[in-house]
C-alpha atoms as a PDB file:
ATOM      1  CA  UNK A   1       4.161  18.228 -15.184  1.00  0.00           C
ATOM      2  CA  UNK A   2       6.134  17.844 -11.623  1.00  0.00           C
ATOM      3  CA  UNK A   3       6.987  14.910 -10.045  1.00  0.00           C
ATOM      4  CA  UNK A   4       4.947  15.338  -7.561  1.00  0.00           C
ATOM      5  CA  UNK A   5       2.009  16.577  -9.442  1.00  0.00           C
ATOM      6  CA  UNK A   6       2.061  12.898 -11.353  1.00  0.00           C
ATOM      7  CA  UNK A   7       2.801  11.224  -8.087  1.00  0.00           C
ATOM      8  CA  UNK A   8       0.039  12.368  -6.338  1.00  0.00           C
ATOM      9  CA  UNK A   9      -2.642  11.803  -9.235  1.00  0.00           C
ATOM     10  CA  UNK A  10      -0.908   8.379  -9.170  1.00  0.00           C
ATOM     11  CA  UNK A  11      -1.123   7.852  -5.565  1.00  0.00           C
ATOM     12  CA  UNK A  12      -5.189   9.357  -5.367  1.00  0.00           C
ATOM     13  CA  UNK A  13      -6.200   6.820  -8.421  1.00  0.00           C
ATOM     14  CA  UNK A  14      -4.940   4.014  -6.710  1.00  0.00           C
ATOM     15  CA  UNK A  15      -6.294   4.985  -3.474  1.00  0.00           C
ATOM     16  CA  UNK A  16      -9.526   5.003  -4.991  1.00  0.00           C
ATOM     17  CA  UNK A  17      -9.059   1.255  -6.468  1.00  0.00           C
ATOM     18  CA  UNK A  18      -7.647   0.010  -3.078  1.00  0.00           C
ATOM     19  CA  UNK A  19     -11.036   1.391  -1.147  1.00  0.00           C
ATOM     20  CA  UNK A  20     -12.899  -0.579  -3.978  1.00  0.00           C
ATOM     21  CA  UNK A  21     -11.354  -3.892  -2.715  1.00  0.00           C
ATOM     22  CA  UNK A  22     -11.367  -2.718   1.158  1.00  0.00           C
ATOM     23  CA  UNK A  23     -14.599  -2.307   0.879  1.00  0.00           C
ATOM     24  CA  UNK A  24     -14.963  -6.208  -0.082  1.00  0.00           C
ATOM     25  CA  UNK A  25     -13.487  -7.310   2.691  1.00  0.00           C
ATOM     26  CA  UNK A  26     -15.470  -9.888   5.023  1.00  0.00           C
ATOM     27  CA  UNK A  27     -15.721 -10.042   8.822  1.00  0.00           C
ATOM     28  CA  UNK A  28     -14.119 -13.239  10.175  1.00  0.00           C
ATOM     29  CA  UNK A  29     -11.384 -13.959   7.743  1.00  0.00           C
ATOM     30  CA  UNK A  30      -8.232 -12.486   8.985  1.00  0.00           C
ATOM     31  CA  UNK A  31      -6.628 -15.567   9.772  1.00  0.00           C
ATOM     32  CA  UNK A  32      -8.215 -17.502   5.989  1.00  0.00           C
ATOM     33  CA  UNK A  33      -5.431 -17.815   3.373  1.00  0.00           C
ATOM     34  CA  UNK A  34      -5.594 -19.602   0.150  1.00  0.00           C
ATOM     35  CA  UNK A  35      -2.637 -22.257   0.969  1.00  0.00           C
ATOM     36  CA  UNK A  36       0.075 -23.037   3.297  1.00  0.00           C
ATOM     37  CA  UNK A  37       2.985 -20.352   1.707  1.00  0.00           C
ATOM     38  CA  UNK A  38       0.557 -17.939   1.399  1.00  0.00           C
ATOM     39  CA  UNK A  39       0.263 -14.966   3.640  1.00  0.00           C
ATOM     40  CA  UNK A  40      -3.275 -14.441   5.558  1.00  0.00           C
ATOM     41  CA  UNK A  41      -5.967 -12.328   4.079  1.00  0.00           C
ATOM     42  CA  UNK A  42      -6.120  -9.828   7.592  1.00  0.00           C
ATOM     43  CA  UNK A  43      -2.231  -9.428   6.995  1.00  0.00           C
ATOM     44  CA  UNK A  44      -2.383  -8.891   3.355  1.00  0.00           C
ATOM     45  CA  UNK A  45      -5.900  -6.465   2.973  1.00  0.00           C
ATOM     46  CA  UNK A  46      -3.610  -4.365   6.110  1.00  0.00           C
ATOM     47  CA  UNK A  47      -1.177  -3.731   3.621  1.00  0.00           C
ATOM     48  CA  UNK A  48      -3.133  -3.076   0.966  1.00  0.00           C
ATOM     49  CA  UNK A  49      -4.672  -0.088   3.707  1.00  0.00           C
ATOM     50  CA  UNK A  50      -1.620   1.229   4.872  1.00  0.00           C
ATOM     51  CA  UNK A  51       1.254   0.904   1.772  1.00  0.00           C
ATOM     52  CA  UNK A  52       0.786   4.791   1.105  1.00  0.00           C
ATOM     53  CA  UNK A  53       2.320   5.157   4.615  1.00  0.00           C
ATOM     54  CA  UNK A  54       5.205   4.136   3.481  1.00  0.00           C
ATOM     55  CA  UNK A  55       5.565   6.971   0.398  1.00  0.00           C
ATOM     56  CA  UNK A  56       5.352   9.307   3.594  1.00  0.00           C
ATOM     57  CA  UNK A  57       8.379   7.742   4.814  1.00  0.00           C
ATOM     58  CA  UNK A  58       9.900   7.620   1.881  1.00  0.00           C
ATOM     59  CA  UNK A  59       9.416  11.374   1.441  1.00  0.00           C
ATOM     60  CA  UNK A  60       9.860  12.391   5.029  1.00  0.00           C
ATOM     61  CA  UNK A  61      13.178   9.862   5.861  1.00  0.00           C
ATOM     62  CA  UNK A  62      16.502   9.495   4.074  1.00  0.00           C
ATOM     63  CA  UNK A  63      16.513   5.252   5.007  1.00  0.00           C
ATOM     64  CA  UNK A  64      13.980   2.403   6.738  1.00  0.00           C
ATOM     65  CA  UNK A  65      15.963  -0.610   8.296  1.00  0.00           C
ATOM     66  CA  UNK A  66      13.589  -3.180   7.724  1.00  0.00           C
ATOM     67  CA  UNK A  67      15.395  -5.799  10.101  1.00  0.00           C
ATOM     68  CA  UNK A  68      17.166  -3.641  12.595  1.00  0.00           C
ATOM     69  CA  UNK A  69      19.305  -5.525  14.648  1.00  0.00           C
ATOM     70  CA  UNK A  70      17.413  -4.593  17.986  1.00  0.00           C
ATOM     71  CA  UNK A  71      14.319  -5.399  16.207  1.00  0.00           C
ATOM     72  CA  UNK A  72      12.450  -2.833  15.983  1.00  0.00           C
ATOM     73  CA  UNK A  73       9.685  -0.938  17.510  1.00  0.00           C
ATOM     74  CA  UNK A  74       7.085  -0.684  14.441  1.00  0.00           C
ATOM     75  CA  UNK A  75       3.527  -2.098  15.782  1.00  0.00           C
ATOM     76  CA  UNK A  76       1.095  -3.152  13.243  1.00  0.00           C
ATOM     77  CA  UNK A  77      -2.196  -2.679  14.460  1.00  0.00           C
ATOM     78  CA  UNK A  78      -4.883  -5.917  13.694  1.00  0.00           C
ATOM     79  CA  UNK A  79      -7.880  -4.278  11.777  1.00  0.00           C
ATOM     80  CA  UNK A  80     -10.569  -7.172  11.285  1.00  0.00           C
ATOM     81  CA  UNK A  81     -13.196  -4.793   9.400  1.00  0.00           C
ATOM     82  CA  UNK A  82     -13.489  -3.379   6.467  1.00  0.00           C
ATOM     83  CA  UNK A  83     -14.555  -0.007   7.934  1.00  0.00           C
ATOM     84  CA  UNK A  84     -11.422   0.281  10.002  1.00  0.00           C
ATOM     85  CA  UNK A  85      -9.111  -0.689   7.209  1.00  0.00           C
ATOM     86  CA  UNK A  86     -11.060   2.473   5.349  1.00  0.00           C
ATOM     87  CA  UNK A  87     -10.134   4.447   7.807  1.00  0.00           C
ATOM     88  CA  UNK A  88      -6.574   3.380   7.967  1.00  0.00           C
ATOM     89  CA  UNK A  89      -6.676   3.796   3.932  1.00  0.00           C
ATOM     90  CA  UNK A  90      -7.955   7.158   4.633  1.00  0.00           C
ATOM     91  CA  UNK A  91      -4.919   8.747   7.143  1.00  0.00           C
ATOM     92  CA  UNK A  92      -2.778   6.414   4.784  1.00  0.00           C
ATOM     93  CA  UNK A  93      -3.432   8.543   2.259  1.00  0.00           C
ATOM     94  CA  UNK A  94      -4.173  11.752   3.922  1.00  0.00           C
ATOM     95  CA  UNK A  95      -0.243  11.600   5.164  1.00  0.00           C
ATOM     96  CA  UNK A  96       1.240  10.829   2.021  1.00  0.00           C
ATOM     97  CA  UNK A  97      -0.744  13.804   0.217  1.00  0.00           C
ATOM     98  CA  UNK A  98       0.478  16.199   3.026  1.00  0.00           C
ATOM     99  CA  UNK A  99       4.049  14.663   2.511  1.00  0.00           C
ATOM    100  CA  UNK A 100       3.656  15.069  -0.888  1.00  0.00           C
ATOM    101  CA  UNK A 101       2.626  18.845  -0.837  1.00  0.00           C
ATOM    102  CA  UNK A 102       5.530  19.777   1.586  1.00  0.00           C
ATOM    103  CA  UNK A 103       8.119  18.330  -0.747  1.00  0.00           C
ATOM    104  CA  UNK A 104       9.877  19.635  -4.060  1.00  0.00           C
ATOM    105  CA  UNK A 105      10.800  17.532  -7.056  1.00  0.00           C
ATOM    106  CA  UNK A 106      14.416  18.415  -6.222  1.00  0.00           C
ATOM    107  CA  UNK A 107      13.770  16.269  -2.791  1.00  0.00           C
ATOM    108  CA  UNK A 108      11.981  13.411  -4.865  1.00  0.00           C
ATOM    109  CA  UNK A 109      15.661  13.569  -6.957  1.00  0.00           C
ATOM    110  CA  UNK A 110      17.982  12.845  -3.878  1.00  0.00           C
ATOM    111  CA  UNK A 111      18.420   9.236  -3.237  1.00  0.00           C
ATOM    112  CA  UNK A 112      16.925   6.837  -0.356  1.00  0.00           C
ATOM    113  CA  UNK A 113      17.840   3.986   1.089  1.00  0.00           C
ATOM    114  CA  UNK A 114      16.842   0.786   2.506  1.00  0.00           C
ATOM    115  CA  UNK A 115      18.696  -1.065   4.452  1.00  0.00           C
ATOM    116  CA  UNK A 116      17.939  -4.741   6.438  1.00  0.00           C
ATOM    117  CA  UNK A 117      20.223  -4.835   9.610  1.00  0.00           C
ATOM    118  CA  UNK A 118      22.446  -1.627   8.531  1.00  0.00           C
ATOM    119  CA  UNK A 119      23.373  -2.719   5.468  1.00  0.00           C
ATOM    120  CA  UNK A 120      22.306  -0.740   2.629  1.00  0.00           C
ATOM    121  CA  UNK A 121      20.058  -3.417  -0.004  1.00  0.00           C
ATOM    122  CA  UNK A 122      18.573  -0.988  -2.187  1.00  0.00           C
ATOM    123  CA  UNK A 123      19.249   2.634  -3.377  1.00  0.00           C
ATOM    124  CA  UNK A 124      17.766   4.428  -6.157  1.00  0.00           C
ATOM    125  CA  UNK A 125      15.881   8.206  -6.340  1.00  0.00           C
ATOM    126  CA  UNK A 126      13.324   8.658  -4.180  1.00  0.00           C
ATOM    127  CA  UNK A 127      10.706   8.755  -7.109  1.00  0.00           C
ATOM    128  CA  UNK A 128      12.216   5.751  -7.978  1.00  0.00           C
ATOM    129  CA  UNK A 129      11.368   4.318  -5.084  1.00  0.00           C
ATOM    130  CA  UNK A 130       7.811   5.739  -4.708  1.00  0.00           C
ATOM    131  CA  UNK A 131       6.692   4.908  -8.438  1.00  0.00           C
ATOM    132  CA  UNK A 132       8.043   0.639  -7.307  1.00  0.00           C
ATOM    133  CA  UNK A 133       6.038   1.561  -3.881  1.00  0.00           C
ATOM    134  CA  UNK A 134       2.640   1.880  -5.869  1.00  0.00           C
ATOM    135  CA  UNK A 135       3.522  -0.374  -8.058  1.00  0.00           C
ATOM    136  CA  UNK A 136       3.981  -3.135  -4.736  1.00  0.00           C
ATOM    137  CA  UNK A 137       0.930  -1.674  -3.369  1.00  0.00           C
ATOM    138  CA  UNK A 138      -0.738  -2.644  -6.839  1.00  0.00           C
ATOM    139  CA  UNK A 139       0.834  -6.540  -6.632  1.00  0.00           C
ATOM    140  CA  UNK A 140      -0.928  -6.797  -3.019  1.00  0.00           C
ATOM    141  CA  UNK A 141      -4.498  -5.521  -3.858  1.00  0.00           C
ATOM    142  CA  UNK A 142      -4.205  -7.913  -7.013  1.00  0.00           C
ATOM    143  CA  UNK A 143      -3.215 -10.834  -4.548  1.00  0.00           C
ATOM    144  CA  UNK A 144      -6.609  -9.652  -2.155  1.00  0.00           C
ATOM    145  CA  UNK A 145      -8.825  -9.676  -4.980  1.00  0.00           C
ATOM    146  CA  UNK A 146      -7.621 -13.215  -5.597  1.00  0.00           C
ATOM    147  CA  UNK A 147      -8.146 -14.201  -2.033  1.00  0.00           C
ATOM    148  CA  UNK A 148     -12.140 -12.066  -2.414  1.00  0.00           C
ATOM    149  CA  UNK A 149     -12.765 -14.078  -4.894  1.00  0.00           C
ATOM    150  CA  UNK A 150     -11.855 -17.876  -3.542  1.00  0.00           C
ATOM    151  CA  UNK A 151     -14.070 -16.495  -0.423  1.00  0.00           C
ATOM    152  CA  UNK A 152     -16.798 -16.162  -2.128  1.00  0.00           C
ATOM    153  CA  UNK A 153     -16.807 -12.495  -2.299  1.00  0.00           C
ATOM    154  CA  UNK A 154     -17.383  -9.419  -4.550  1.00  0.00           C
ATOM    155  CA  UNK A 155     -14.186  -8.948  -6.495  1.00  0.00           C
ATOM    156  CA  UNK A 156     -14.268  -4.855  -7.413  1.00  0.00           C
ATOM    157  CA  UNK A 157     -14.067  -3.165 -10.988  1.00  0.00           C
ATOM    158  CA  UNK A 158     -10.473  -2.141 -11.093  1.00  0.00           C
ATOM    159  CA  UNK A 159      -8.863  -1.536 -14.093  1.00  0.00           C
ATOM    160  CA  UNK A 160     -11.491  -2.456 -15.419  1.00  0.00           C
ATOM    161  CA  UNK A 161     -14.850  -4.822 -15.141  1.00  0.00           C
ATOM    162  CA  UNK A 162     -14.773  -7.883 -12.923  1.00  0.00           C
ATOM    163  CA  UNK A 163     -17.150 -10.613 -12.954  1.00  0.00           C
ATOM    164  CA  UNK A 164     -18.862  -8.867 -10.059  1.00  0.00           C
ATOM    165  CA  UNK A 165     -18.908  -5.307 -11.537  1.00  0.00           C
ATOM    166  CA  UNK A 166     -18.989  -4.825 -15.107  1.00  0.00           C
ATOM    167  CA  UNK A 167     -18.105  -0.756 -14.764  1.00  0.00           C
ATOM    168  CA  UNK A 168     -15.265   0.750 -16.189  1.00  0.00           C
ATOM    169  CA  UNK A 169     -13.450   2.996 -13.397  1.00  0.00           C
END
């Protein structure tokens, strides 16, 4: 199998657990979170809709500064629905499939880079770095369903049965 055969079928199954939990999400609780260090719920379920954007980038660019020194010009856009945050979920993943089909494994081979103000803090193979982007992407729809669940909502069948949804999927 390719790299970007496995990739992609990676990529599509978790796209298919993430709209399970998106599809949880409440109106009104953007700004909730679950304690003071924590990150809010509208920040965190944003993520969890728009991570596979960043496999595009990681396909399509050679580097991301993540603090560039003239601070950037990357605008997250405030989705307070779940039906919005499908639909970001949606071209999310509709962009990294299209990057995905324009790319070779030889591509997915060359290394990428991330740097925070121009300095280089992680290298590694672009599949590298894709496989640890789903794997992030995993470790933030965990931390929603955490946050569904101390609001009182439906916490999705993921890997398996929840409490709210005894199906295996």
């Amino acid at each position: 199998m390719k790299l970007t055969e496995f990739l992609l079928a990676e990529l599509d199954r978790e796209m298919e657990r993430s709209r399970r939990a998106l599809e949880q999400v409440p109106e009104g609780k953007y700004d909730w979170k679950p304690h003071e260090k924590s990150m809010i719920f509208g920040y965190l379920a944003n993520m969890v809709a728009t991570i596979p954007l960043w496999v595009a980038l990681e396909i399509n660019q050679g580097e991301l500064d993540i603090a560039p020194a003239d601070g950037g010009k990357m605008e997250r856009k405030r989705m307070d629905t779940s039906d919005e945050l499908l639909k970001a979920l949606d071209k999310a993943a509709a962009d990294a499939r299209s990057a995905f089909e324009k790319t070779t494994d030889e591509h997915l081979m060359a290394n990428w880079r991330l740097l925070a103000r121009g300095q280089v803090v992680m290298e590694s193979p672009r599949h590298v770095i894709i496989q640890d982007t789903i794997n992030h992407w995993s470790h933030h729809r965990g931390q929603m369903t955490v946050y569904l669940r101390l609001m009182g909502a439906k916490v999705p069948s993921i890997y398996g049965p929840s409490a709210d949804d005894n199906q295996f999927r």
